[in-house]
Protein backbone atom coordinates (compact mmCIF):
# COMPACT_ATOMS: atom_id res chain seq x y z
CA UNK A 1 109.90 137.66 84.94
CA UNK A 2 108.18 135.66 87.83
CA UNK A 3 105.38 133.77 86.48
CA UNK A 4 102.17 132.53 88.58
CA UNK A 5 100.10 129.56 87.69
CA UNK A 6 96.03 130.18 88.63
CA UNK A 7 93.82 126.58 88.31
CA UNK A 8 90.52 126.28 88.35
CA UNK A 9 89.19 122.35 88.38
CA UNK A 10 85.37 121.21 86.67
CA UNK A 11 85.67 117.09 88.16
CA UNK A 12 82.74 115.22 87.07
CA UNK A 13 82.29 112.59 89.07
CA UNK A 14 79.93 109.73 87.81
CA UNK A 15 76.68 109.71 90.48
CA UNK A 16 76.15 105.49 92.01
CA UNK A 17 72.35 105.69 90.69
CA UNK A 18 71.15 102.33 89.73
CA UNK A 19 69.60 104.15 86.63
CA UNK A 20 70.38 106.79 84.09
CA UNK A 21 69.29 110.38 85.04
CA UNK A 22 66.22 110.78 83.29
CA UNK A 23 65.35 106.76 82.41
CA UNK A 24 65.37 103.83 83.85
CA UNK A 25 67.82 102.28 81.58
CA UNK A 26 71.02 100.42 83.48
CA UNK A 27 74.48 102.35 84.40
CA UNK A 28 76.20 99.04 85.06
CA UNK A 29 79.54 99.82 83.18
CA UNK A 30 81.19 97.33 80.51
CA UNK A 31 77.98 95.69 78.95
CA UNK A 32 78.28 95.16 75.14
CA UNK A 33 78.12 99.11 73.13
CA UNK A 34 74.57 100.05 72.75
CA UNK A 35 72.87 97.70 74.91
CA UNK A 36 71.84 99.99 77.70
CA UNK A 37 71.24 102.97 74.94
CA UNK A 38 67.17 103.38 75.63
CA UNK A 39 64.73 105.74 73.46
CA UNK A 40 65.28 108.74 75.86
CA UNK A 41 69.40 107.96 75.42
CA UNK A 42 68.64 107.65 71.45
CA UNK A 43 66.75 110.66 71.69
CA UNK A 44 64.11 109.59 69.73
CA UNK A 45 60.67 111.68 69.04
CA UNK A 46 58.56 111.72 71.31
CA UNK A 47 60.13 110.50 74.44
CA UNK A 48 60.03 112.53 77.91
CA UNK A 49 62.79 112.41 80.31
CA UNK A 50 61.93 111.41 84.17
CA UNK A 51 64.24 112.88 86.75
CA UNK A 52 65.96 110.51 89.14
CA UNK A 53 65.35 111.53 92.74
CA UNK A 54 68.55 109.07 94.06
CA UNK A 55 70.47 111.99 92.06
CA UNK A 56 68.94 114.55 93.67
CA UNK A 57 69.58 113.44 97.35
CA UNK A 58 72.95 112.77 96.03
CA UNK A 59 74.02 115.70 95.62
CA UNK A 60 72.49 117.22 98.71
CA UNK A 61 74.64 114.70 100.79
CA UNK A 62 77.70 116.78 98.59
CA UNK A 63 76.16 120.39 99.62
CA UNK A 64 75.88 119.35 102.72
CA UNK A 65 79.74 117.40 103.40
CA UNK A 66 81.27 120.96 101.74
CA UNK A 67 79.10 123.10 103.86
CA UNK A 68 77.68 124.79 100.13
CA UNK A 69 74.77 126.60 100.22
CA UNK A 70 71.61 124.23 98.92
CA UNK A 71 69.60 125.43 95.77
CA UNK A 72 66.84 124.15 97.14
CA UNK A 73 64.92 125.10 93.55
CA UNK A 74 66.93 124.35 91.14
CA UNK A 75 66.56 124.06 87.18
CA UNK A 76 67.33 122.16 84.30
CA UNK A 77 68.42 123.66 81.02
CA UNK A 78 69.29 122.54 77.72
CA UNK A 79 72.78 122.84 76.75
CA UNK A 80 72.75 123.02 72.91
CA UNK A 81 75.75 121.54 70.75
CA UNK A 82 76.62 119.37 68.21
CA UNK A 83 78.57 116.01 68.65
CA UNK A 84 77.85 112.68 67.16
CA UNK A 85 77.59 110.83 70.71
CA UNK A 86 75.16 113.50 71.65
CA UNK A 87 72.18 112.33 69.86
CA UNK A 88 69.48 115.10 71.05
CA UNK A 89 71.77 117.79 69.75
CA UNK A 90 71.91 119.18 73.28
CA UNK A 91 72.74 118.16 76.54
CA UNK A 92 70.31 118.30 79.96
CA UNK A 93 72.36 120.16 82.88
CA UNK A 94 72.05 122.87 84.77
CA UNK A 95 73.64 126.67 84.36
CA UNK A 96 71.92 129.76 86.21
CA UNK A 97 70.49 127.61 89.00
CA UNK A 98 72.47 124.98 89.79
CA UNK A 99 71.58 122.12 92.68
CA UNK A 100 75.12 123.06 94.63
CA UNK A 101 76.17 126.71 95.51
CA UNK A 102 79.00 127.86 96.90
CA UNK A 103 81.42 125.83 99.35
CA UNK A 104 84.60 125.36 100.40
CA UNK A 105 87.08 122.43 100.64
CA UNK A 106 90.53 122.30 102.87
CA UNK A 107 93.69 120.76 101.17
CA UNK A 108 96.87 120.22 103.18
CA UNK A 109 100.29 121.70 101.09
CA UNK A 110 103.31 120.02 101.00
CA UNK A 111 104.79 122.58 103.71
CA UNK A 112 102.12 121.08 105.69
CA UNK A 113 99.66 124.27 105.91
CA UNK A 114 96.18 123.87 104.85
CA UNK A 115 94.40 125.97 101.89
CA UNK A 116 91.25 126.51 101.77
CA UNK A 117 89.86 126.09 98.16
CA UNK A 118 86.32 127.43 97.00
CA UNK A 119 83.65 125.48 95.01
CA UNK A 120 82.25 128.10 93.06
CA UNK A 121 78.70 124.98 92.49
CA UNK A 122 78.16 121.44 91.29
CA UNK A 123 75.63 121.07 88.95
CA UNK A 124 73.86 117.78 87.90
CA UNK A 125 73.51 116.72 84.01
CA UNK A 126 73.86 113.84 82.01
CA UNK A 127 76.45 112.37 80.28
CA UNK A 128 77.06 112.19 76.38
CA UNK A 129 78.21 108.84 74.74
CA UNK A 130 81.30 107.52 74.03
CA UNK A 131 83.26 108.12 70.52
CA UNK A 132 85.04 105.01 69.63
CA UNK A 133 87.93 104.99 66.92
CA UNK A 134 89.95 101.72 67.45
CA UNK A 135 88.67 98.85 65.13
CA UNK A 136 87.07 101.62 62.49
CA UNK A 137 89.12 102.75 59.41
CA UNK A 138 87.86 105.65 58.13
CA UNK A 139 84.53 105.50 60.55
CA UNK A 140 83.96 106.17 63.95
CA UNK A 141 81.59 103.91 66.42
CA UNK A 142 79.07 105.17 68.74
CA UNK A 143 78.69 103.89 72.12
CA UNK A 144 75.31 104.98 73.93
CA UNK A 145 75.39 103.09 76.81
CA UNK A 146 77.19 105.92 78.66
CA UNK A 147 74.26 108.91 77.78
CA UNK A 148 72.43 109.72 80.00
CA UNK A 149 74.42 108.20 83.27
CA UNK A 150 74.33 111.22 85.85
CA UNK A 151 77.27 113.31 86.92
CA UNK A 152 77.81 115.98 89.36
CA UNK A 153 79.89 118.21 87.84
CA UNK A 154 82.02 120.14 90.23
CA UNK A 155 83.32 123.51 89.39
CA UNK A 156 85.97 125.34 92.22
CA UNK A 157 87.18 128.83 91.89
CA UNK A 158 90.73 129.81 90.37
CA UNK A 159 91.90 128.97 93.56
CA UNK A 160 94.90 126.86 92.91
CA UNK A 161 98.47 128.09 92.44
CA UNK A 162 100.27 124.65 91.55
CA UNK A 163 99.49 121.51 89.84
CA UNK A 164 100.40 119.79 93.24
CA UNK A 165 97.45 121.70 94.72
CA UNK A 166 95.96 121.08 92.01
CA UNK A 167 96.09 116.87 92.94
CA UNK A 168 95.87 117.81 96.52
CA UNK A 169 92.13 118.72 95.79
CA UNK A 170 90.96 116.75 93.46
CA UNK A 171 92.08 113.82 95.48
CA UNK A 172 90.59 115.40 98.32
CA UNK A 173 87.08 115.70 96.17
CA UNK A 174 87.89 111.96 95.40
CA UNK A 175 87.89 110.93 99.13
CA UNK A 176 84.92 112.98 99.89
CA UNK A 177 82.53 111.29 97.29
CA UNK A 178 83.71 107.93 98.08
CA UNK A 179 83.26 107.89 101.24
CA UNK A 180 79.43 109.43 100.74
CA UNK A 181 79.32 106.34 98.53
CA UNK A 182 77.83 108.45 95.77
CA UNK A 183 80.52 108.07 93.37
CA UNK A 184 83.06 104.86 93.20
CA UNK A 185 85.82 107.17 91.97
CA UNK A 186 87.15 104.83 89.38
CA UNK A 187 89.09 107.08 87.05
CA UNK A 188 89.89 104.17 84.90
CA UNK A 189 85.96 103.73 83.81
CA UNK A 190 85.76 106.99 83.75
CA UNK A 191 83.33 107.49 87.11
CA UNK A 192 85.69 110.20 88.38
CA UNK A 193 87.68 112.44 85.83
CA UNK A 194 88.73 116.10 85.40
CA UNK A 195 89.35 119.43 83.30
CA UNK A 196 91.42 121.66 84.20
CA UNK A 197 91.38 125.27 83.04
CA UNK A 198 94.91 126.57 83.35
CA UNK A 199 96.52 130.54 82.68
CA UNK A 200 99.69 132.11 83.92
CA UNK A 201 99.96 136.03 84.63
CA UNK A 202 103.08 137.92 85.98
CA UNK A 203 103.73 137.86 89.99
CA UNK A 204 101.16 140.16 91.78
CA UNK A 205 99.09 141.32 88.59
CA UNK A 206 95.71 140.76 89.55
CA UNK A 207 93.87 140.28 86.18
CA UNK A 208 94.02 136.67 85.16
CA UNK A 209 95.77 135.34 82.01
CA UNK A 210 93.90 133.59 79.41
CA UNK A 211 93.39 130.40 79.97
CA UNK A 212 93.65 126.93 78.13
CA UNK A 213 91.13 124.12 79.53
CA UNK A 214 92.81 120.85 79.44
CA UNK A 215 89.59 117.66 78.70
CA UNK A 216 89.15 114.62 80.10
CA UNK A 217 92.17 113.93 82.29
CA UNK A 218 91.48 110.70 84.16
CA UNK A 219 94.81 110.17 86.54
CA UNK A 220 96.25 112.15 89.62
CA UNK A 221 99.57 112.07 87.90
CA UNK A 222 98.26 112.44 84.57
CA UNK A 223 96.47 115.46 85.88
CA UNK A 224 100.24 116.90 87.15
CA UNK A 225 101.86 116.37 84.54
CA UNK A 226 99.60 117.75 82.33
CA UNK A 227 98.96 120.85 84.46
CA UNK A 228 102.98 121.18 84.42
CA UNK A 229 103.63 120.64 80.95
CA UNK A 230 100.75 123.43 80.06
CA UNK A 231 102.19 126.22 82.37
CA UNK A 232 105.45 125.55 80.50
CA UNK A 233 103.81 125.89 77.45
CA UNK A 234 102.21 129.12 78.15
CA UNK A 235 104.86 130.65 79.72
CA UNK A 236 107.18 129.89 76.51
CA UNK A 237 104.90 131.52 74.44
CA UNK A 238 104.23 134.52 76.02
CA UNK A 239 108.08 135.19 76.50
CA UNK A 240 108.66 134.49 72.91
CA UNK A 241 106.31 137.08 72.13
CA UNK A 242 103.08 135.17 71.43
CA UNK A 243 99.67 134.97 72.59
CA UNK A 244 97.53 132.77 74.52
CA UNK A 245 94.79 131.42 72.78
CA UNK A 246 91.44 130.57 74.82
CA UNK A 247 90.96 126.94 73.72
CA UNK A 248 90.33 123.74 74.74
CA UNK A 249 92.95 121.08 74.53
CA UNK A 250 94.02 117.28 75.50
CA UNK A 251 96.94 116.03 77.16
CA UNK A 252 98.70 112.78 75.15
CA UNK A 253 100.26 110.62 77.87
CA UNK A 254 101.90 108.70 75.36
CA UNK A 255 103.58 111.97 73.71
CA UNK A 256 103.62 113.69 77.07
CA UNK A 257 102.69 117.26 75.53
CA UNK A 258 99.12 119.09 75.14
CA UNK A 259 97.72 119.52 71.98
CA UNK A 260 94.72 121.77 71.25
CA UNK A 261 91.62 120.47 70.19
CA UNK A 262 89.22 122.86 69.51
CA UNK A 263 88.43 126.89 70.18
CA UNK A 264 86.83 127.33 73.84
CA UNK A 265 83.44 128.08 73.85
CA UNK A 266 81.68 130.45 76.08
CA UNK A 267 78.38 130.23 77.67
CA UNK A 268 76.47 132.02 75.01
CA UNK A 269 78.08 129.58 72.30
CA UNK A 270 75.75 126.64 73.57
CA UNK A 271 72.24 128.95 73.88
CA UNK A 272 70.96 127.54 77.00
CA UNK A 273 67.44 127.95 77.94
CA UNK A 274 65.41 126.10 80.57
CA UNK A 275 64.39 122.57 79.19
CA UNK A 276 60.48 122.93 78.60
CA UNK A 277 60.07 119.07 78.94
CA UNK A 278 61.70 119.09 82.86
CA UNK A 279 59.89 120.91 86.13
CA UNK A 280 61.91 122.99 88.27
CA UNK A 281 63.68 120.66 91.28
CA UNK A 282 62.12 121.57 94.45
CA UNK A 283 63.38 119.99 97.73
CA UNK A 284 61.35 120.32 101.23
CA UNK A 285 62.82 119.93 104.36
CA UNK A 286 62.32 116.30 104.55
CA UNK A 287 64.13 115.28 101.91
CA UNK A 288 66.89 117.11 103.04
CA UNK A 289 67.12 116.14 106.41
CA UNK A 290 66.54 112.18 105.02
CA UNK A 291 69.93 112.43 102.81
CA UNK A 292 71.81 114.37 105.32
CA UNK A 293 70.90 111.57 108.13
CA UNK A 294 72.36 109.32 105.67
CA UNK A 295 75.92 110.80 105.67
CA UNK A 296 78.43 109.23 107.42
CA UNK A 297 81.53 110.67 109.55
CA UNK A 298 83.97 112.34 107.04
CA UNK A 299 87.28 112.00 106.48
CA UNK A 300 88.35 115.17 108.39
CA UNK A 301 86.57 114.02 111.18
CA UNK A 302 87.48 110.06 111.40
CA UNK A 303 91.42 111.50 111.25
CA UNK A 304 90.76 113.94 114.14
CA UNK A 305 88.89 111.34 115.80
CA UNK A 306 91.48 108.66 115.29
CA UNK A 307 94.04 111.27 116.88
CA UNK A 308 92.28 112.88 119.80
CA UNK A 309 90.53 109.19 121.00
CA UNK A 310 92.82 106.46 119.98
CA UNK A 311 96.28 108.36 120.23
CA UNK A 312 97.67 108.13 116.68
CA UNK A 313 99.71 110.50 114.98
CA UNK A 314 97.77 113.00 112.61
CA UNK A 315 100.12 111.17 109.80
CA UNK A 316 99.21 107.73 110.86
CA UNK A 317 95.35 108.84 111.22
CA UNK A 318 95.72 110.86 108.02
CA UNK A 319 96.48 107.22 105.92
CA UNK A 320 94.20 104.85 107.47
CA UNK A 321 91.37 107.89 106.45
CA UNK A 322 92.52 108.31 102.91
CA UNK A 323 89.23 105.79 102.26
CA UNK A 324 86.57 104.55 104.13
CA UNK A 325 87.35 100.90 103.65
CA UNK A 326 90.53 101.68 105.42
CA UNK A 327 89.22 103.40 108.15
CA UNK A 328 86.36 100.66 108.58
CA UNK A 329 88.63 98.21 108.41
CA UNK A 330 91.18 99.29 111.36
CA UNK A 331 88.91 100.69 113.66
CA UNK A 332 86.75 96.94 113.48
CA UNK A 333 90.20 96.06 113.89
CA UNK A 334 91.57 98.01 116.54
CA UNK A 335 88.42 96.85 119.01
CA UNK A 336 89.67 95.58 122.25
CA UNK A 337 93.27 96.26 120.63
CA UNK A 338 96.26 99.11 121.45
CA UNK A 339 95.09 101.00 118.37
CA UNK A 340 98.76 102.13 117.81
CA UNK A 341 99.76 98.18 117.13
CA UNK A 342 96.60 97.81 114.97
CA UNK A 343 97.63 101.09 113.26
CA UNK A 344 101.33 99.51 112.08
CA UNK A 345 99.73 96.20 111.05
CA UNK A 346 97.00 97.44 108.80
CA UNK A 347 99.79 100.01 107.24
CA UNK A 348 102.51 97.75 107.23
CA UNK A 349 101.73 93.77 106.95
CA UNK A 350 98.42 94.40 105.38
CA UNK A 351 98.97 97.14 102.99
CA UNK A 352 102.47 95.63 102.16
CA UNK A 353 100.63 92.35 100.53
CA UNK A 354 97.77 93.54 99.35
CA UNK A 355 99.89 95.90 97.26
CA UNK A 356 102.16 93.46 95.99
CA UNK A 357 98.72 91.43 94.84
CA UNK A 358 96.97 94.45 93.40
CA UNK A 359 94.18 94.32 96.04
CA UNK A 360 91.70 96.68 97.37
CA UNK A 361 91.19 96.23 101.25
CA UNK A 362 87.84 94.95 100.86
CA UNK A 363 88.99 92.43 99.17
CA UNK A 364 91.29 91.11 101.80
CA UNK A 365 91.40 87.50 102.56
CA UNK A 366 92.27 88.03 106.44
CA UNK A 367 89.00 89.80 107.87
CA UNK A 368 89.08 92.97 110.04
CA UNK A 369 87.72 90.75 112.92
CA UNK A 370 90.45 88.15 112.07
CA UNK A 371 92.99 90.66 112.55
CA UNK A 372 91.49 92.14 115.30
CA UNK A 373 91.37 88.53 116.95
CA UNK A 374 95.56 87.88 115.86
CA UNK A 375 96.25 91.10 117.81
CA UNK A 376 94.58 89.96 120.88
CA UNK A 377 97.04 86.89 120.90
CA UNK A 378 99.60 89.57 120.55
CA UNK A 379 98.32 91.53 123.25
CA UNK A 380 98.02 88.88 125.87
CA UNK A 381 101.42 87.47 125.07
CA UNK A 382 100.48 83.83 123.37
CA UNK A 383 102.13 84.85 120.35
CA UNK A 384 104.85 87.24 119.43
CA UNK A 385 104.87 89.66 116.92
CA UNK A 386 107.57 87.35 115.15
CA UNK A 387 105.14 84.55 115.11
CA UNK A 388 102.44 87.07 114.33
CA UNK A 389 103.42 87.17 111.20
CA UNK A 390 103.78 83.66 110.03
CA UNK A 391 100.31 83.61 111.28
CA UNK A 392 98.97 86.07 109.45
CA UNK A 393 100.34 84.65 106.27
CA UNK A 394 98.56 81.66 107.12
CA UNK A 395 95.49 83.55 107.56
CA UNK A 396 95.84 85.02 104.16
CA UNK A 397 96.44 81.14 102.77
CA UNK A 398 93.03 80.33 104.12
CA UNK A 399 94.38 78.43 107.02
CA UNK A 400 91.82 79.42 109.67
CA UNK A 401 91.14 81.78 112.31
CA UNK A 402 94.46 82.65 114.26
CA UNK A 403 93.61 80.86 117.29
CA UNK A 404 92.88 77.94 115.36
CA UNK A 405 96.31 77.92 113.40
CA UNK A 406 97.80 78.74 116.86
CA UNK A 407 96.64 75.74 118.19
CA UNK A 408 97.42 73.98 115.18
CA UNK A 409 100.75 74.41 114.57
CA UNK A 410 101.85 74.87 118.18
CA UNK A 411 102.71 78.39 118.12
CA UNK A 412 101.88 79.21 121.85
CA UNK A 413 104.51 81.83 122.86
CA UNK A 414 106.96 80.22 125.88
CA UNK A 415 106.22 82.67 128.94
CA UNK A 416 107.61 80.32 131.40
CA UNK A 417 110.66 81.42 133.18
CA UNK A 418 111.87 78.42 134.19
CA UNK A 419 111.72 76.99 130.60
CA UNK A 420 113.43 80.26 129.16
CA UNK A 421 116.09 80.52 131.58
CA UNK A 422 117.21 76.87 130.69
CA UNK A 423 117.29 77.86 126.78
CA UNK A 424 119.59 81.10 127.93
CA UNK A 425 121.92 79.07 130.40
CA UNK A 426 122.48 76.38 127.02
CA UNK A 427 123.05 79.28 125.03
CA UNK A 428 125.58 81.27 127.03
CA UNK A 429 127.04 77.61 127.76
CA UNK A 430 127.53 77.55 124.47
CA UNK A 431 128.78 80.47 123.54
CA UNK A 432 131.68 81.10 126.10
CA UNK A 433 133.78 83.43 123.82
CA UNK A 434 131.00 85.76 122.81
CA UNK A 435 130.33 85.85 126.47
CA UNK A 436 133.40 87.20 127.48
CA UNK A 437 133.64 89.40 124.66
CA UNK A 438 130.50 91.41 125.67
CA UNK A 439 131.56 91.48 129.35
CA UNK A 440 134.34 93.25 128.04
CA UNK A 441 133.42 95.22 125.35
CA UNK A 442 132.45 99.30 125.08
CA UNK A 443 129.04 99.62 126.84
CA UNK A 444 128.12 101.49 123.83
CA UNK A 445 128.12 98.46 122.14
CA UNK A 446 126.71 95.97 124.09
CA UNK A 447 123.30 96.71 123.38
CA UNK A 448 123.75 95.40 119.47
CA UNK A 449 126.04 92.37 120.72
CA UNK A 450 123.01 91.29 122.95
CA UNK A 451 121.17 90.90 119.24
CA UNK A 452 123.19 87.86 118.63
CA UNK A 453 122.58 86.08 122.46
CA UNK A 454 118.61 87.15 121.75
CA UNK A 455 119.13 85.55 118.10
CA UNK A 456 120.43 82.55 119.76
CA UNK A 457 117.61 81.76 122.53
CA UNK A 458 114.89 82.90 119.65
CA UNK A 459 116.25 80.25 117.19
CA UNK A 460 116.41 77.45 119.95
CA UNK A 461 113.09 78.16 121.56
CA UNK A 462 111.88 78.26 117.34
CA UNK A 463 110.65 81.93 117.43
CA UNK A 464 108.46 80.47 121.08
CA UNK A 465 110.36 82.20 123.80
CA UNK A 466 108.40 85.23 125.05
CA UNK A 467 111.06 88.56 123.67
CA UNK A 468 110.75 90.73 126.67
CA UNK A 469 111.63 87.72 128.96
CA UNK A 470 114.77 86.61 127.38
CA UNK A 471 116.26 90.30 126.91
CA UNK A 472 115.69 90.77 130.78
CA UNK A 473 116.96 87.45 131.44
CA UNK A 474 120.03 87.33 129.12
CA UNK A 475 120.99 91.00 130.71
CA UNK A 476 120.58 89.65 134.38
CA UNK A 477 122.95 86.57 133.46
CA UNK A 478 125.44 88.35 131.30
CA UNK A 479 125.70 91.32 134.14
């Protein structure tokens, strides 16, 4: 029997408020456990919880980037279950009117077509605390400085057929927040992570299967392989004769298997009922059109941009979008510059070493505007893309602008003529055999025995002579 795999994603992705959602306790992450847990995190008697209005326009900047319709009143509920890093006994978010209605997101598929996958809403609520079992025998710490941070919590419809379409749009929700700047997307402090509810049914039935919703996952791959291993274990069961069990369960990266966790609860399980101690959200037109004015050009956008204006390929312009940094940083880059050449360096040279440091562009040592001012020298011939390079490695050492470790180490390209066609008369003088071997070789292979008469001239001019010049030149003179 063929077997096909329906996914629906719930990514919660941590909102960049200053503040928790209801408090004005800190969301800086890594302080010491309990030292940003307030009274309205502690839920202690008494206390009132104060919405944050940053987290409102937050998520309007979302509605608007995925073209969702606005709730523009929205309502806060109370979400009622028990969990020891859940000290109110219930959590604040939102269920029959959430902030976020329905939108749409494209993903590109590895056969290149695009899919167009529907966001049923994203609701806000808080966040519980953190359960902490490492260091405990026999107990279990609680860490509260994580309650109450907000998260948009972004629910699509069973869309996806594939745990690679799966990645495909959760990295594409990734990319979006980012470059809103309302979420850093760092799935290793948990700011960005996902569930993913998972079923299998036979080809062409039209009633889904029952589905398993895998917690927590906090990697692209980890989110594959989970998604993979799952189907697998679904589809096993059901052809041995079993049944599907609507649960929720976890994926052990160390074990590489899912293991279930606990039964799935429905909406009715957790009682919700509008929290009495919250108004309804209402937003006027002014706040509205204050975040969207705020939002800056999108991804989809920049890489059509980048393709129509400056001439790159839609896979070149699809890589220097995949975050904003990188797109900032080549088109500051690319000013005055052929934007193909500043294309290859910032993919190439740049990527290449900050990679093998473990460094996020913005970190780079070599500015976009030193860059951009390197590829000027490039473009008006004082230094060749040879020399480029040692340059830009001095650049990275701290060494100065280019110009100045031009000057400094006497790196001025040779685009004199006379001087060049003295290095390539010594060379051919010296060189008589080779000489007469390419005069009378194949002319199919003359063009890779020139390489050694170029390598020549370029080692005896120290990487100086101008490359262009010496290829016509050594062509002229060896006929």
């Amino acid at each position: 029997m063929q077997w096909e795999t329906v996914i629906g994603l719930e990514i919660h992705a941590q909102l960049a408020t200053k503040t928790k959602i209801f408090s004005g306790a800190s969301t800086a992450f890594g302080s010491e456990p309990n030292t940003q847990a307030c009274l309205v995190s502690l839920g202690m008697p008494g206390v009132l919880p104060v919405f944050n209005r940053e987290a409102a326009k937050m998520a309007v900047k979302f509605s608007s980037a995925i073209g969702a319709e606005l709730g523009r009143r929205s309502v806060f509920a109370r979400k009622n279950y028990f969990y020891p890093d859940l000290p109110k006994g219930y959590q604040i978010s939102q269920f029959e009117l959430p902030i976020v209605g329905m939108g749409k997101v494209e993903i590109v598929q590895e056969n290149g077509d695009v899919k167009v996958v529907g966001v049923t809403r994203a609701h806000l609520e808080e966040d519980a605390g953190k359960s902490l079992h490492e260091n405990f025998h026999g107990m279990t710490g609680i860490d509260l400085n994580r309650a109450g941070i907000p998260l948009l919590e972004i629910v699509s419809e069973p869309d996806i057929r594939s745990a690679k379409e799966a990645v495909a749009y959760a990295r594409k929700i990734h990319q979006i927040v980012r470059y809103l700047g309302i979420c850093d997307g760092n799935m290793q402090e948990g700011s960005f992570r996902c569930d993913a509810n998972v079923s299998v049914r036979p080809m062409g039935q039209e009633k889904l299967g029952t589905r398993a919703e895998l917690k927590n996952i906090n990697s692209f791959r980890f989110l594959e392989r989970a998604i993979n291993i799952e189907v697998d274990r679904q589809i096993d069961l059901i052809e041995s004769g079993g049944e599907v069990v609507q649960e929720t369960r976890l994926y052990d990266s160390v074990k590489d298997e899912t293991r279930s966790m606990r039964s799935k609860e429905e909406a009715n399980d957790y009682r919700y009922f509008p929290d009495p101690d919250l108004l309804p959200v209402e937003l006027d037109d002014d706040f509205i059109a204050d975040a969207v004015a705020e939002i800056p050009e999108l991804p989809d956008a920049r890489c059509k941009r980048f393709v129509d204006e400056l001439g790159l390929s839609l896979q070149d312009a699809g890589v220097l979008t995949s975050s904003r940094e990188m797109a900032d940083y080549f088109e500051t880059a690319s000013v005055g510059n052929d934007a193909k050449i500043a294309a290859n360096w910032v993919m190439g040279e740049v990527s290449a070493v900050l990679n093998k440091q473990g460094l996020d562009i913005a970190d780079c040592p070599v500015s976009a505007e030193m860059l951009g001012g390197m590829l000027k020298r490039i473009g008006d011939n004082t230094i060749s893309g040879k020399i480029a390079k040692d340059v830009f490695e001095a650049m990275w050492n701290g060494e100065g602008s280019a110009d100045e470790i031009i000057e400094a180490r006497g790196l001025k390209q040779i685009t004199d003529s006379g001087a060049i066609e003295a290095i390539v008369d010594e060379v051919l003088a010296a060189n008589g055999k080779q000489v007469e071997n390419y005069r009378n070789a194949d002319p199919d292979k003359q063009p890779k025995m020139l390489g050694f008469f170029v390598g020549q001239v370029m080692k005896a001019s120290q990487g100086k002579a101008n490359p262009q010049q010496v290829n016509a030149l050594l062509k002229e003179r060896l006929g």
